[in-house]
N, C-alpha and C. Protein backbone atom coordinates (compact mmCIF):
# COMPACT_ATOMS: atom_id res chain seq x y z
N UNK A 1 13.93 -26.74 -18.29
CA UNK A 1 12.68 -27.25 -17.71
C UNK A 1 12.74 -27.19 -16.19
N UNK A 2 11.75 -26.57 -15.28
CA UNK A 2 11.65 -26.80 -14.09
C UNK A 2 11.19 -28.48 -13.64
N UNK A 3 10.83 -28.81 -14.16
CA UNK A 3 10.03 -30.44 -13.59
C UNK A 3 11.31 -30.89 -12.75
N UNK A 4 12.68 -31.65 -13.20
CA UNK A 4 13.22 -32.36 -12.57
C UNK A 4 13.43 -31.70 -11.30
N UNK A 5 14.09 -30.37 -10.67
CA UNK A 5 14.02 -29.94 -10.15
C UNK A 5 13.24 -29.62 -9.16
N UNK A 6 11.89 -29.76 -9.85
CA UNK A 6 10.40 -29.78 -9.06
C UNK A 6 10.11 -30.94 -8.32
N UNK A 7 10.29 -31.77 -9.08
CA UNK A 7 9.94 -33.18 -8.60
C UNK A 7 10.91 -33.56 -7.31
N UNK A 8 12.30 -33.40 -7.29
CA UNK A 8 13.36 -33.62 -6.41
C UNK A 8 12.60 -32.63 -5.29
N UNK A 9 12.43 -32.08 -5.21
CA UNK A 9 12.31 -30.59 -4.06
C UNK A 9 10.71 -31.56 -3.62
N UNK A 10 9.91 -31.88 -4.43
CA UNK A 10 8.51 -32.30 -4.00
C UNK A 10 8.80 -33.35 -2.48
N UNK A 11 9.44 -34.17 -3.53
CA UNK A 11 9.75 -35.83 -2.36
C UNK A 11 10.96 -35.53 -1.62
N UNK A 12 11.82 -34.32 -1.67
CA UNK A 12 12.69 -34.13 -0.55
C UNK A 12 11.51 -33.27 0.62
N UNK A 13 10.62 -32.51 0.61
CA UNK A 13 10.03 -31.98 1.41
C UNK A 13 8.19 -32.62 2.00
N UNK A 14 8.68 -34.14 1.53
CA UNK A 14 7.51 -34.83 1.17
C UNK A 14 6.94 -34.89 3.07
N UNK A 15 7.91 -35.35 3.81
CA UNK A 15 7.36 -35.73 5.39
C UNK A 15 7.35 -34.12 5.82
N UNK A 16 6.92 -32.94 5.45
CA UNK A 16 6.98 -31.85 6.21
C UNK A 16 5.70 -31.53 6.66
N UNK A 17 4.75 -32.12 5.68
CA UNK A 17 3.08 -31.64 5.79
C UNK A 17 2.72 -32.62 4.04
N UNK A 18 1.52 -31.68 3.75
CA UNK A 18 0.46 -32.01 2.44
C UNK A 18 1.53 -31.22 1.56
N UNK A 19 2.11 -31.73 0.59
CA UNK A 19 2.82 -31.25 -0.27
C UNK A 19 2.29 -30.70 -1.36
N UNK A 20 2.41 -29.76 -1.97
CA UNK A 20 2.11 -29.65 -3.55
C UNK A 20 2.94 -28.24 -4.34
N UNK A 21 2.77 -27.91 -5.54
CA UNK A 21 3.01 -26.85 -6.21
C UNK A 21 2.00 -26.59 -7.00
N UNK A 22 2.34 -25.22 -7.22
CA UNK A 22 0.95 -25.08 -8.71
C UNK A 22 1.75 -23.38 -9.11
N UNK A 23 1.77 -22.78 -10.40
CA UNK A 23 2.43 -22.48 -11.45
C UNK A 23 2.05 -20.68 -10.52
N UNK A 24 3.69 -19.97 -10.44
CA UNK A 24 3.83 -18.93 -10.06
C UNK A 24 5.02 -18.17 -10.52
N UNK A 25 4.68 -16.52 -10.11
CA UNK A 25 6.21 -15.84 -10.87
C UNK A 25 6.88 -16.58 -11.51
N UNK A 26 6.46 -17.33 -12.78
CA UNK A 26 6.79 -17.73 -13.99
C UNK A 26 7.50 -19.20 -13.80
N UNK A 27 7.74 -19.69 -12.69
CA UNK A 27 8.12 -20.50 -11.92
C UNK A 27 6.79 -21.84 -11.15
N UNK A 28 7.35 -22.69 -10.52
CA UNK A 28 6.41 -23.54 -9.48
C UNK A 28 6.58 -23.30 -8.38
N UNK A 29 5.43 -22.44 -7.48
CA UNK A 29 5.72 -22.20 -5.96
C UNK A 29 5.36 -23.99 -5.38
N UNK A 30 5.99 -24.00 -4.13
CA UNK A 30 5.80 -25.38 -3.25
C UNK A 30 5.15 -24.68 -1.81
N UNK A 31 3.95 -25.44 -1.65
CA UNK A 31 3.06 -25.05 -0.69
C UNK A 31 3.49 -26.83 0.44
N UNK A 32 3.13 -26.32 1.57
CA UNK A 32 2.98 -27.14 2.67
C UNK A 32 1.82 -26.70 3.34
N UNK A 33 0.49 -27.37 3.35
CA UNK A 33 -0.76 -27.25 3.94
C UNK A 33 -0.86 -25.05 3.43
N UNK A 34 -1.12 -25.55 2.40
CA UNK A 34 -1.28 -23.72 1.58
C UNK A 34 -0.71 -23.01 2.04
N UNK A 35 0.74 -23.50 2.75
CA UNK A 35 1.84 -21.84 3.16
C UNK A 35 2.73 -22.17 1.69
N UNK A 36 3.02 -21.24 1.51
CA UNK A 36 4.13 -21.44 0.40
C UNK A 36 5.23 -20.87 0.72
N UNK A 37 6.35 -21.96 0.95
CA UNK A 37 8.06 -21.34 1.02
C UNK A 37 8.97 -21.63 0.61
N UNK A 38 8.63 -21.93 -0.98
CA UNK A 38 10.01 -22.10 -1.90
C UNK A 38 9.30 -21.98 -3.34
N UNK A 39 10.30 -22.19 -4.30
CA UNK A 39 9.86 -21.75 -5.34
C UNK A 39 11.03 -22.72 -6.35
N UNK A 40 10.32 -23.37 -7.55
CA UNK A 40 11.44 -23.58 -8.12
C UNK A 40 11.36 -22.83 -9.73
N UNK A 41 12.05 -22.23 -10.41
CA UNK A 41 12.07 -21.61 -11.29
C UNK A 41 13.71 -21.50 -12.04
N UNK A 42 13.47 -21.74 -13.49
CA UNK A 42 14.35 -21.78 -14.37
C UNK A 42 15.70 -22.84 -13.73
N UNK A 43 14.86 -23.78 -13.09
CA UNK A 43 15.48 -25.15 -12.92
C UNK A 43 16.72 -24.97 -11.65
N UNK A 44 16.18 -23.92 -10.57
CA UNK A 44 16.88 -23.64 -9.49
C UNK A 44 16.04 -23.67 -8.37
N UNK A 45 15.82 -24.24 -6.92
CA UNK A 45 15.11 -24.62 -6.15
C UNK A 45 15.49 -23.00 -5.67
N UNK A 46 14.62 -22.21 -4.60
CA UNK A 46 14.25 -20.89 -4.11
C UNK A 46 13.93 -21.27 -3.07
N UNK A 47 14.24 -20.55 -1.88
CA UNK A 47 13.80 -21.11 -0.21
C UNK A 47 13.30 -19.33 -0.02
N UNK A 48 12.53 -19.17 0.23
CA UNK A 48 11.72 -17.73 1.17
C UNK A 48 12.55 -17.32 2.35
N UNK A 49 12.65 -16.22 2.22
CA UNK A 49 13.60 -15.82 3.55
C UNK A 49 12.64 -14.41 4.50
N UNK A 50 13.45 -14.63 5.43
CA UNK A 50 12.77 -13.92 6.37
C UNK A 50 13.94 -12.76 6.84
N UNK A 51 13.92 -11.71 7.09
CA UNK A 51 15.41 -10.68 7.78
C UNK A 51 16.75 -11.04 8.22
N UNK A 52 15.80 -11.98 8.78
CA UNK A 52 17.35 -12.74 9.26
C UNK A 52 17.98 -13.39 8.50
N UNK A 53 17.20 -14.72 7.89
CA UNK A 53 18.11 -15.33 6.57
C UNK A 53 17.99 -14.65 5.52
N UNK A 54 17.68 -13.76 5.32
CA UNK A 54 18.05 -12.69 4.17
C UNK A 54 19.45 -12.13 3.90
N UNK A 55 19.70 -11.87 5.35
CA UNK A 55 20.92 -11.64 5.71
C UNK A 55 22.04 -12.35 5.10
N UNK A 56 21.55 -13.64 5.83
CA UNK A 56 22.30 -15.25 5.32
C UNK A 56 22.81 -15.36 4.34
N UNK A 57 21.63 -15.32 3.67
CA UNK A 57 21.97 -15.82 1.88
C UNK A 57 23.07 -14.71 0.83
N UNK A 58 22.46 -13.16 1.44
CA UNK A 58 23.29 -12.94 0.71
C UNK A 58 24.64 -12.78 1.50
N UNK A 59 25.13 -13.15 2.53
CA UNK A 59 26.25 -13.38 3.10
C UNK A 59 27.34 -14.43 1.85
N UNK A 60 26.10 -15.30 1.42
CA UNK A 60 26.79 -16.78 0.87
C UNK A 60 26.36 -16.40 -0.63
N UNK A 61 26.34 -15.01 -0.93
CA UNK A 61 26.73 -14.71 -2.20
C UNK A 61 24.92 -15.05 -3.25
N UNK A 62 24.36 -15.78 -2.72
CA UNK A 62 22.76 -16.34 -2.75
C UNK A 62 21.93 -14.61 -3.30
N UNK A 63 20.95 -14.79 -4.25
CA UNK A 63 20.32 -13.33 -5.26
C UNK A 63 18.65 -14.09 -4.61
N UNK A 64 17.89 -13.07 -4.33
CA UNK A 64 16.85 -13.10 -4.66
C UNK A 64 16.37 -13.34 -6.61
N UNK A 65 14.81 -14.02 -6.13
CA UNK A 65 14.64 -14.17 -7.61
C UNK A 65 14.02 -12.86 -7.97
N UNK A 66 14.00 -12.69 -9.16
CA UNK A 66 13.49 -11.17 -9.82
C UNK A 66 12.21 -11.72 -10.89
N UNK A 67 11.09 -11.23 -10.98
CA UNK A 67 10.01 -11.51 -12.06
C UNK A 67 9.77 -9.89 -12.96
N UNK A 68 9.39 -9.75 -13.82
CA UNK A 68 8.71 -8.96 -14.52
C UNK A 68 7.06 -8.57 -14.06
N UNK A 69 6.57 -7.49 -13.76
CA UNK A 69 4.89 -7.56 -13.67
C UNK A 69 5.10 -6.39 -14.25
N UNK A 70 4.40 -6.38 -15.36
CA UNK A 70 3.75 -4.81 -16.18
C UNK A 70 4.90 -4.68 -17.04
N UNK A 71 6.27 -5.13 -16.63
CA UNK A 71 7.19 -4.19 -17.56
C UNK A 71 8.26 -4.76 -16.54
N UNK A 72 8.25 -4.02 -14.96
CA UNK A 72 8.46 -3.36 -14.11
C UNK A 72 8.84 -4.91 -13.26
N UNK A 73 10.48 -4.42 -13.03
CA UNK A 73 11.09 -5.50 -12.54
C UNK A 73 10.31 -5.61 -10.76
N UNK A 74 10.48 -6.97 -10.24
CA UNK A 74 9.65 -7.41 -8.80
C UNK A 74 10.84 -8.35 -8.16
N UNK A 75 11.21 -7.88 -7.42
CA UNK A 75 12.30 -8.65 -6.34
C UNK A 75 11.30 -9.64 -5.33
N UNK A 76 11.37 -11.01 -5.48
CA UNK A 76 10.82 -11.52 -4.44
C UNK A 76 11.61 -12.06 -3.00
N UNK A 77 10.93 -12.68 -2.30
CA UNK A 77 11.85 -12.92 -0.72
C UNK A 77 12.44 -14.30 -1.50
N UNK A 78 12.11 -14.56 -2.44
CA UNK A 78 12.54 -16.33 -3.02
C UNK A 78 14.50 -16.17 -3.25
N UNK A 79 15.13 -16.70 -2.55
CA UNK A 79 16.12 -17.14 -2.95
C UNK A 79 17.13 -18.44 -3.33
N UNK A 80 17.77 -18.29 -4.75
CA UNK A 80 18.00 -19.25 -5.09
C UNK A 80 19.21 -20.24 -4.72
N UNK A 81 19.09 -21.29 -4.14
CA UNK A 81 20.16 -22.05 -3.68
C UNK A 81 21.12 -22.43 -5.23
N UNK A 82 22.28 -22.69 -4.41
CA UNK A 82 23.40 -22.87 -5.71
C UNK A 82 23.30 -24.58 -5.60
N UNK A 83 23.74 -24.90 -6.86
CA UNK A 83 23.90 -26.16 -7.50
C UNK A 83 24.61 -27.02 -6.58
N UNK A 84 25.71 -26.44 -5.88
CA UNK A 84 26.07 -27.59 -5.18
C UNK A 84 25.12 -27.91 -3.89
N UNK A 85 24.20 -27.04 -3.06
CA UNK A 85 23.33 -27.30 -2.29
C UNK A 85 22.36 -28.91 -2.34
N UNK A 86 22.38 -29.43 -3.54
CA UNK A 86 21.91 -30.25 -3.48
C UNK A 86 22.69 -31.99 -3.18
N UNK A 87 24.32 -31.46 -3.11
CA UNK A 87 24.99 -32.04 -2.46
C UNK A 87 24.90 -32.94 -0.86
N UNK A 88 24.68 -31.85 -0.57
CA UNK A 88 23.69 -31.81 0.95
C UNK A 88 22.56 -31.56 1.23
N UNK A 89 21.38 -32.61 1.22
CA UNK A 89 19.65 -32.39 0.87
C UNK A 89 19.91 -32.09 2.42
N UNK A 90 20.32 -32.86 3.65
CA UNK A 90 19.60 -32.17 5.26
C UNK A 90 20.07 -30.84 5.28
N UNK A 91 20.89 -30.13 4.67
CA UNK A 91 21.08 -28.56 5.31
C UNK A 91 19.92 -28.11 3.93
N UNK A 92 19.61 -28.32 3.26
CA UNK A 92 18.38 -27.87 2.47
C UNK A 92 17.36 -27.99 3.37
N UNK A 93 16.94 -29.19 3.89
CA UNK A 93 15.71 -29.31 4.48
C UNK A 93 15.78 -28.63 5.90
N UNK A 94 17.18 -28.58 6.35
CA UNK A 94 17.06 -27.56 7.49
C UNK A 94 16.58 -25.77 7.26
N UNK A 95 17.25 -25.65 5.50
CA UNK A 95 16.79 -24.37 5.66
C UNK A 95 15.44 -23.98 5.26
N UNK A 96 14.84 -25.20 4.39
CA UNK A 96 12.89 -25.55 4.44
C UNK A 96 12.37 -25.45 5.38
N UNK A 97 13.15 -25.94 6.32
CA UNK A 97 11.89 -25.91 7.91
C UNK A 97 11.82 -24.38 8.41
N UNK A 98 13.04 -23.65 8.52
CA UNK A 98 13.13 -22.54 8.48
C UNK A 98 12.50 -21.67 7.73
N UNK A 99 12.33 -21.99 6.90
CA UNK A 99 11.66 -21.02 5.69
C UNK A 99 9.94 -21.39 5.88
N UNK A 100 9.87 -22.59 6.13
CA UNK A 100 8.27 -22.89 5.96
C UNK A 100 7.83 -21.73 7.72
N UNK A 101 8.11 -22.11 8.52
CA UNK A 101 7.82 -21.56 9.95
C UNK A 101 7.45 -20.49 9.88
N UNK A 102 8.64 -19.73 9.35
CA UNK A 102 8.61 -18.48 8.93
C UNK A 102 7.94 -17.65 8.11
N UNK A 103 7.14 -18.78 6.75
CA UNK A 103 6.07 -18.18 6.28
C UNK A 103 4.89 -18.19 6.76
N UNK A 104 4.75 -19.25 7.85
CA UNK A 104 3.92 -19.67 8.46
C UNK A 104 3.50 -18.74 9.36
N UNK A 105 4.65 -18.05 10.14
CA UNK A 105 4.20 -17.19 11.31
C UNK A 105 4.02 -15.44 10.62
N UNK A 106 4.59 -15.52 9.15
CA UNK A 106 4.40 -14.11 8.85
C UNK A 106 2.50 -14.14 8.62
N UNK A 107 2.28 -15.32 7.56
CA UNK A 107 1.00 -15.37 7.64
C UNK A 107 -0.25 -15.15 8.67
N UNK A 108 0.20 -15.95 9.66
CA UNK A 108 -0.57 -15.42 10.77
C UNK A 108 -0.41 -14.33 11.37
N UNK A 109 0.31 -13.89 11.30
CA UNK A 109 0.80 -12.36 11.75
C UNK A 109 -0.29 -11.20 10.68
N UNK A 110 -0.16 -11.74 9.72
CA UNK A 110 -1.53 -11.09 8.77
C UNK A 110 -2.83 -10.92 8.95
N UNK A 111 -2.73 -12.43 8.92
CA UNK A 111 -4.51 -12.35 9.71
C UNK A 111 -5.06 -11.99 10.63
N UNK A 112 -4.23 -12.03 11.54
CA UNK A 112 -4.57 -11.07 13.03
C UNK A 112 -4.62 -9.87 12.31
N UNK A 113 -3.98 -9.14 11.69
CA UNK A 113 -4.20 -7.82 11.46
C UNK A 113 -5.48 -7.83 10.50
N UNK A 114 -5.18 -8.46 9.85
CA UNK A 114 -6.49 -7.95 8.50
C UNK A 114 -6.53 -6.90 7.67
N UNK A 115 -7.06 -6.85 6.47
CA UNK A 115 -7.25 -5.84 5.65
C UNK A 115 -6.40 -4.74 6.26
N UNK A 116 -6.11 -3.57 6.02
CA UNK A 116 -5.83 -2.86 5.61
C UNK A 116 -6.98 -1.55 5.05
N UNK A 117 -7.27 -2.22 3.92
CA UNK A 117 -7.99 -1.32 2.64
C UNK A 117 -9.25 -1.91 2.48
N UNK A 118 -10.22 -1.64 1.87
CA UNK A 118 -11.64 -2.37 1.38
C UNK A 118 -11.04 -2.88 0.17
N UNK A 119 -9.99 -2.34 -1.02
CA UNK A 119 -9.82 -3.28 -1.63
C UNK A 119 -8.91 -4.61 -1.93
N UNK A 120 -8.44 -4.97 -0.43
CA UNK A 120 -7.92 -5.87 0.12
C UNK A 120 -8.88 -7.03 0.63
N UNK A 121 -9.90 -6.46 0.48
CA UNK A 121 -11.25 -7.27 0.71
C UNK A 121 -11.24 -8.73 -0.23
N UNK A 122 -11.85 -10.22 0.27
CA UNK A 122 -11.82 -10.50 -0.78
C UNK A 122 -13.30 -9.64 -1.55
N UNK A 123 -13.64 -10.39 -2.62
CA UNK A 123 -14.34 -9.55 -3.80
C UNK A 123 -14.20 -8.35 -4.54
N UNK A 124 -13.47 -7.58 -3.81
CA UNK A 124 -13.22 -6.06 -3.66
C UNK A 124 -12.29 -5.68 -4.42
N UNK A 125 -12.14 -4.81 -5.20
CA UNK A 125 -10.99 -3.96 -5.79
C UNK A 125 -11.11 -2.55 -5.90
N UNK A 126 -9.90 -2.17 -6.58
CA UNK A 126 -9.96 -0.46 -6.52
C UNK A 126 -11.12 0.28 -6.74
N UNK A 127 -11.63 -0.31 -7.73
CA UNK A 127 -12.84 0.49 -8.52
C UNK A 127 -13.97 0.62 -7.26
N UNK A 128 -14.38 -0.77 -6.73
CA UNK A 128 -15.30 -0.85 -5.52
C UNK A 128 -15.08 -0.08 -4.58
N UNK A 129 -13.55 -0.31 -4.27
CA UNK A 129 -12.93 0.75 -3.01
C UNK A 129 -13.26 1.82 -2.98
N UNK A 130 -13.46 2.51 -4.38
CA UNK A 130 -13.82 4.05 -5.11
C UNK A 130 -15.22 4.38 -4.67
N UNK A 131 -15.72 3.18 -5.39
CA UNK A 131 -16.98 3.65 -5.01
C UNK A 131 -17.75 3.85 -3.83
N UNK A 132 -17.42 2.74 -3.17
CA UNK A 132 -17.75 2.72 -1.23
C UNK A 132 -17.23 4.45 -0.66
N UNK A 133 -16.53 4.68 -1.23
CA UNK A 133 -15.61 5.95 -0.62
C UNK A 133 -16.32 7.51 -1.03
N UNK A 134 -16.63 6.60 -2.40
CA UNK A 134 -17.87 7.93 -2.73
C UNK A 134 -19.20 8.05 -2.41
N UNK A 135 -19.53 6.98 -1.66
CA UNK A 135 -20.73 6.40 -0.92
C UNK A 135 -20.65 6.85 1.09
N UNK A 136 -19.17 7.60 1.22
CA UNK A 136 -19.03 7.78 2.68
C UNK A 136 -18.49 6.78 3.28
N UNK A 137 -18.44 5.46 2.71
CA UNK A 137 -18.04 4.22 2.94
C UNK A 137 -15.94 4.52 3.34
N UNK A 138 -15.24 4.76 4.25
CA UNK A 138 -14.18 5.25 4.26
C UNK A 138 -12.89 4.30 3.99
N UNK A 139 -13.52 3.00 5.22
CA UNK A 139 -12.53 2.03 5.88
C UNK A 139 -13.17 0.91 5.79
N UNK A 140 -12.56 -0.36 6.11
CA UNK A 140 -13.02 -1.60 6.56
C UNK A 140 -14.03 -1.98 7.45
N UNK A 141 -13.63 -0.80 9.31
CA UNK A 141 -14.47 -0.63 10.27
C UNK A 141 -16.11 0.09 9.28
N UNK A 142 -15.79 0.73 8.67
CA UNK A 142 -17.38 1.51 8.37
C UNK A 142 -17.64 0.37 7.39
N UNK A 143 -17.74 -0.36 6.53
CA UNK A 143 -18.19 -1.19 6.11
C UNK A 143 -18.44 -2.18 7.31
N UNK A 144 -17.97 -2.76 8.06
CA UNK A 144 -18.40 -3.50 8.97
C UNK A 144 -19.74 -3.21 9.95
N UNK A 145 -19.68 -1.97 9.97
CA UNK A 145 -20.69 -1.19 11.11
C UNK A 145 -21.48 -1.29 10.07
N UNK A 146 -21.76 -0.88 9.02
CA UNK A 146 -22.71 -0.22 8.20
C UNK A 146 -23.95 -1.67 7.71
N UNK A 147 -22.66 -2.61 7.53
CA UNK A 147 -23.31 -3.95 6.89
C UNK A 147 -23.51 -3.65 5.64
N UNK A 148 -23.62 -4.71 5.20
CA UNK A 148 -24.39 -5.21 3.36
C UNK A 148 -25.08 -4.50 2.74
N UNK A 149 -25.87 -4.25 3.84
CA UNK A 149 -27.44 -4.41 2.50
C UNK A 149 -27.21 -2.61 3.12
N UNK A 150 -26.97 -1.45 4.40
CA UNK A 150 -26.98 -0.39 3.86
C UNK A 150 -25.87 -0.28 3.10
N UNK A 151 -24.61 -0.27 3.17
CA UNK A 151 -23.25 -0.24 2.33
C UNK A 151 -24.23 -0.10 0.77
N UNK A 152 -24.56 -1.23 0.25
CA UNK A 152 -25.16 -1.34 -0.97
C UNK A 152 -25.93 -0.06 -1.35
N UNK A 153 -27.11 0.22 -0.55
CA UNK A 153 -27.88 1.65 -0.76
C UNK A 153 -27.58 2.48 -0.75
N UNK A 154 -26.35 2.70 0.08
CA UNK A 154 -25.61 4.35 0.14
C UNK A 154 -24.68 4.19 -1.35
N UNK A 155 -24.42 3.05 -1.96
CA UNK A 155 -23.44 3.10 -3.43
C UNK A 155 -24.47 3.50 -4.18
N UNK A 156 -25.99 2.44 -4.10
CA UNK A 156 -27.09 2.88 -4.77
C UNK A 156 -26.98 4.48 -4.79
N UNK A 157 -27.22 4.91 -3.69
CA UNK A 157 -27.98 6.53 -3.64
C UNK A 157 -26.77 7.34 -4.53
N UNK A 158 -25.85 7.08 -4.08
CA UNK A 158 -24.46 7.96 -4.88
C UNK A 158 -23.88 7.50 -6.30
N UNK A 159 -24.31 6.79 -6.63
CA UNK A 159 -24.00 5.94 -7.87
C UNK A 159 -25.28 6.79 -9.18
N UNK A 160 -24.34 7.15 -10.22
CA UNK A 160 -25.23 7.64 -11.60
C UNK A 160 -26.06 6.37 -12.45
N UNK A 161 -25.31 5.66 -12.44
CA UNK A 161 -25.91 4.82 -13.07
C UNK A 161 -26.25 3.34 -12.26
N UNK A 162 -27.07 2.33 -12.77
CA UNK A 162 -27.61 1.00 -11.88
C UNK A 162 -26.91 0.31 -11.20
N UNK A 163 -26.78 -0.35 -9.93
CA UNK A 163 -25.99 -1.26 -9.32
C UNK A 163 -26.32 -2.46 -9.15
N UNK A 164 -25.86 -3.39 -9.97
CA UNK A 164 -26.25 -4.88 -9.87
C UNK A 164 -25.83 -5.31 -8.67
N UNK A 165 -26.84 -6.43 -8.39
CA UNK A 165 -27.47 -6.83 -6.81
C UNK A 165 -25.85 -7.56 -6.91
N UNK A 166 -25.52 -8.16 -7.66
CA UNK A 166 -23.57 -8.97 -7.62
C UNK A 166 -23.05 -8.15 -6.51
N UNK A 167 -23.17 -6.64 -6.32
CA UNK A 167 -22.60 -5.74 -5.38
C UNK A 167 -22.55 -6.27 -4.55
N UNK A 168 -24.11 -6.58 -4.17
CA UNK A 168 -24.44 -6.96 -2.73
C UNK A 168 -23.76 -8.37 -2.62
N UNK A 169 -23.77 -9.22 -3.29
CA UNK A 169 -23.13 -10.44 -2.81
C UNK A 169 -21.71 -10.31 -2.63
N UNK A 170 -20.83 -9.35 -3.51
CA UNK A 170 -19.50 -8.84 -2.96
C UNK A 170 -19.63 -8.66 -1.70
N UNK A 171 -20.33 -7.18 -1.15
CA UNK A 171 -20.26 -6.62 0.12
C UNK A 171 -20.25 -7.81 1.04
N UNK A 172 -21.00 -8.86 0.86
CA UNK A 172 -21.76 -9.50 1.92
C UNK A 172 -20.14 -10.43 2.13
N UNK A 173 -19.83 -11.08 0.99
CA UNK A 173 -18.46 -11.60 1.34
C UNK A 173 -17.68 -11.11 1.82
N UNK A 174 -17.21 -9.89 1.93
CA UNK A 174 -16.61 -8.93 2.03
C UNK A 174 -16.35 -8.94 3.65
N UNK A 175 -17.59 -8.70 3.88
CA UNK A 175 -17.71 -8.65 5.40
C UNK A 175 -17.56 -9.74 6.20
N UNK A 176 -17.90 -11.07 5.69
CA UNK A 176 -17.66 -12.24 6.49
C UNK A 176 -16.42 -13.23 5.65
N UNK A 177 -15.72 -12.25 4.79
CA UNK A 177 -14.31 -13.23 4.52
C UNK A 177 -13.91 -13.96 3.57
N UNK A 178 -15.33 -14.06 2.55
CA UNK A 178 -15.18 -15.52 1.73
C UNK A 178 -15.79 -15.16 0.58
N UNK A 179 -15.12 -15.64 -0.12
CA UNK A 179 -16.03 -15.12 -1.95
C UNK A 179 -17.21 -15.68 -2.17
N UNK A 180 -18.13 -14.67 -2.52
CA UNK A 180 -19.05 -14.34 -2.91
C UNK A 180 -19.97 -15.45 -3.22
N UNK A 181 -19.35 -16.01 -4.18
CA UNK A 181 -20.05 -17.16 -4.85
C UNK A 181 -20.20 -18.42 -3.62
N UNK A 182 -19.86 -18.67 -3.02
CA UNK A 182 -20.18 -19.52 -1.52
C UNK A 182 -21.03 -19.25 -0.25
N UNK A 183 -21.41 -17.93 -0.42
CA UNK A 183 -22.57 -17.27 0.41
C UNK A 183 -23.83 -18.75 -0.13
N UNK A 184 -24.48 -18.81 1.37
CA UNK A 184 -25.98 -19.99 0.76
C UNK A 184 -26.47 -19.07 0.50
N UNK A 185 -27.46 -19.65 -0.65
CA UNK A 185 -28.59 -19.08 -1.32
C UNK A 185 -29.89 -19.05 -0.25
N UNK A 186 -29.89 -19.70 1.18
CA UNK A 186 -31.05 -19.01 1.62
C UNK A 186 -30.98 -17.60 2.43
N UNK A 187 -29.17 -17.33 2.84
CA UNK A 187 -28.85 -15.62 3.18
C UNK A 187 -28.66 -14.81 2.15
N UNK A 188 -28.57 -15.02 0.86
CA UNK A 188 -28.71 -14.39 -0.43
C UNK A 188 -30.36 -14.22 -0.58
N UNK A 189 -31.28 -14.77 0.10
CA UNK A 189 -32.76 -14.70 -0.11
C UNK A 189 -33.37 -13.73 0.88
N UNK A 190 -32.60 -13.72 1.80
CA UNK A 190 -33.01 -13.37 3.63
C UNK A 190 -31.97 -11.76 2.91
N UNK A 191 -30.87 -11.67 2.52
CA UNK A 191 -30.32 -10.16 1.86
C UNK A 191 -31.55 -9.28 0.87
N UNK A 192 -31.63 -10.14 0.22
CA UNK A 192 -32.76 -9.17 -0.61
C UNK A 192 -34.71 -9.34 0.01
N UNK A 193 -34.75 -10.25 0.74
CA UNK A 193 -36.02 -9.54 1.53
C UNK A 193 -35.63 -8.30 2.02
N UNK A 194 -34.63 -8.20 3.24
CA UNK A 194 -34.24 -6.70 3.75
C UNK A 194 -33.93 -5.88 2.99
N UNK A 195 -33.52 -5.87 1.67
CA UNK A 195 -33.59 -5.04 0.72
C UNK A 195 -34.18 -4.11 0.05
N UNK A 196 -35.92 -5.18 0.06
CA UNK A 196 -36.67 -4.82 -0.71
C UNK A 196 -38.07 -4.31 0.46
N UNK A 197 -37.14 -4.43 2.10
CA UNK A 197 -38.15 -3.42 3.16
C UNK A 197 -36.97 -2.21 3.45
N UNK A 198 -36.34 -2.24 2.86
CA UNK A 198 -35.01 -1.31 3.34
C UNK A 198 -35.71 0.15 3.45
């Protein structure tokens, strides 16, 4: 059972921030204000490492954890502390603070960059990606320039068969960051007036 394990790791990392877990790579990831940098799974606490303590751990003999997706083994940055580690909770929580920072600053290091792909988008996936692409739609920047409501018409015009207006509320998230379903319903009203003078 992960619980005891879970629970110890919860209230040892309780003064770091907003604590919580919720159910990952088959395991319980532990978030601090929604960064996540540990993991407890098959009743072994996991600290996130970064190059440097990557280094570390496996210096001290320490495995990344491994999950299954598809079949197809997945090495994560999660590594598992040994049993006697809990001997000593402050060099744990020293290497939590370390580990949280560190997920902390890779994260932001993300967001400054952004996407990548359109189907890195939220709403967005391959299939959409496909289609924007067969629409002339290339990159992130041309969806941005292009906006919503043409993005939508150029899938319209190139598309064989009908495109439900859902598109458009993808695109529209798409472009300003946030899923779909949280767009107000009076710019979902103000989208399809321009739509329907497009």
């Amino acid at each position: 059972m992960d619980k005891p394990t879970l629970k110890n790791s919860l209230k040892l990392f309780d003064h770091l921030g907003t604590v919580k877990s919720r159910s990952m790579f088959g395991g319980f990831g532990i978030f601090v204000d929604d960064t996540m940098f540990a993991l407890v799974v098959q009743d072994q606490l996991h600290l996130r490492a970064n190059e440097k303590s990557s280094t570390l751990f496996k210096e001290q003999g320490l495995k990344p954890y491994v999950y299954k997706k598809r079949g197809f083994p997945v090495t994560t940055k999660y590594f598992a502390l040994s049993e006697d580690a809990w001997n000593n909770t402050d060099q744990i929580l020293i290497q939590a603070e370390y580990a949280l920072t560190s997920a902390r600053e890779e994260k932001q290091a993300q967001a400054a960059a952004g996407p990548n792909r359109l189907k890195d988008l939220p709403n967005l996936r391959l299939g959409t990606e496909r289609m924007l692409k067969k629409a002339g739609i290339q990159s992130v920047e041309d969806l941005c320039t292009a906006g919503s409501i043409q993005a939508f018409l150029a899938v319209q015009q190139s598309h064989t068969s009908n495109v439900s207006v859902d598109l458009l509320w993808a695109l529209e998230g798409a472009i300003c960051g946030k899923h779909w379903s949280v767009i107000p319903q009076n710019r979902k009203t103000e989208l399809l007036q321009k739509l329907d003078h497009a």
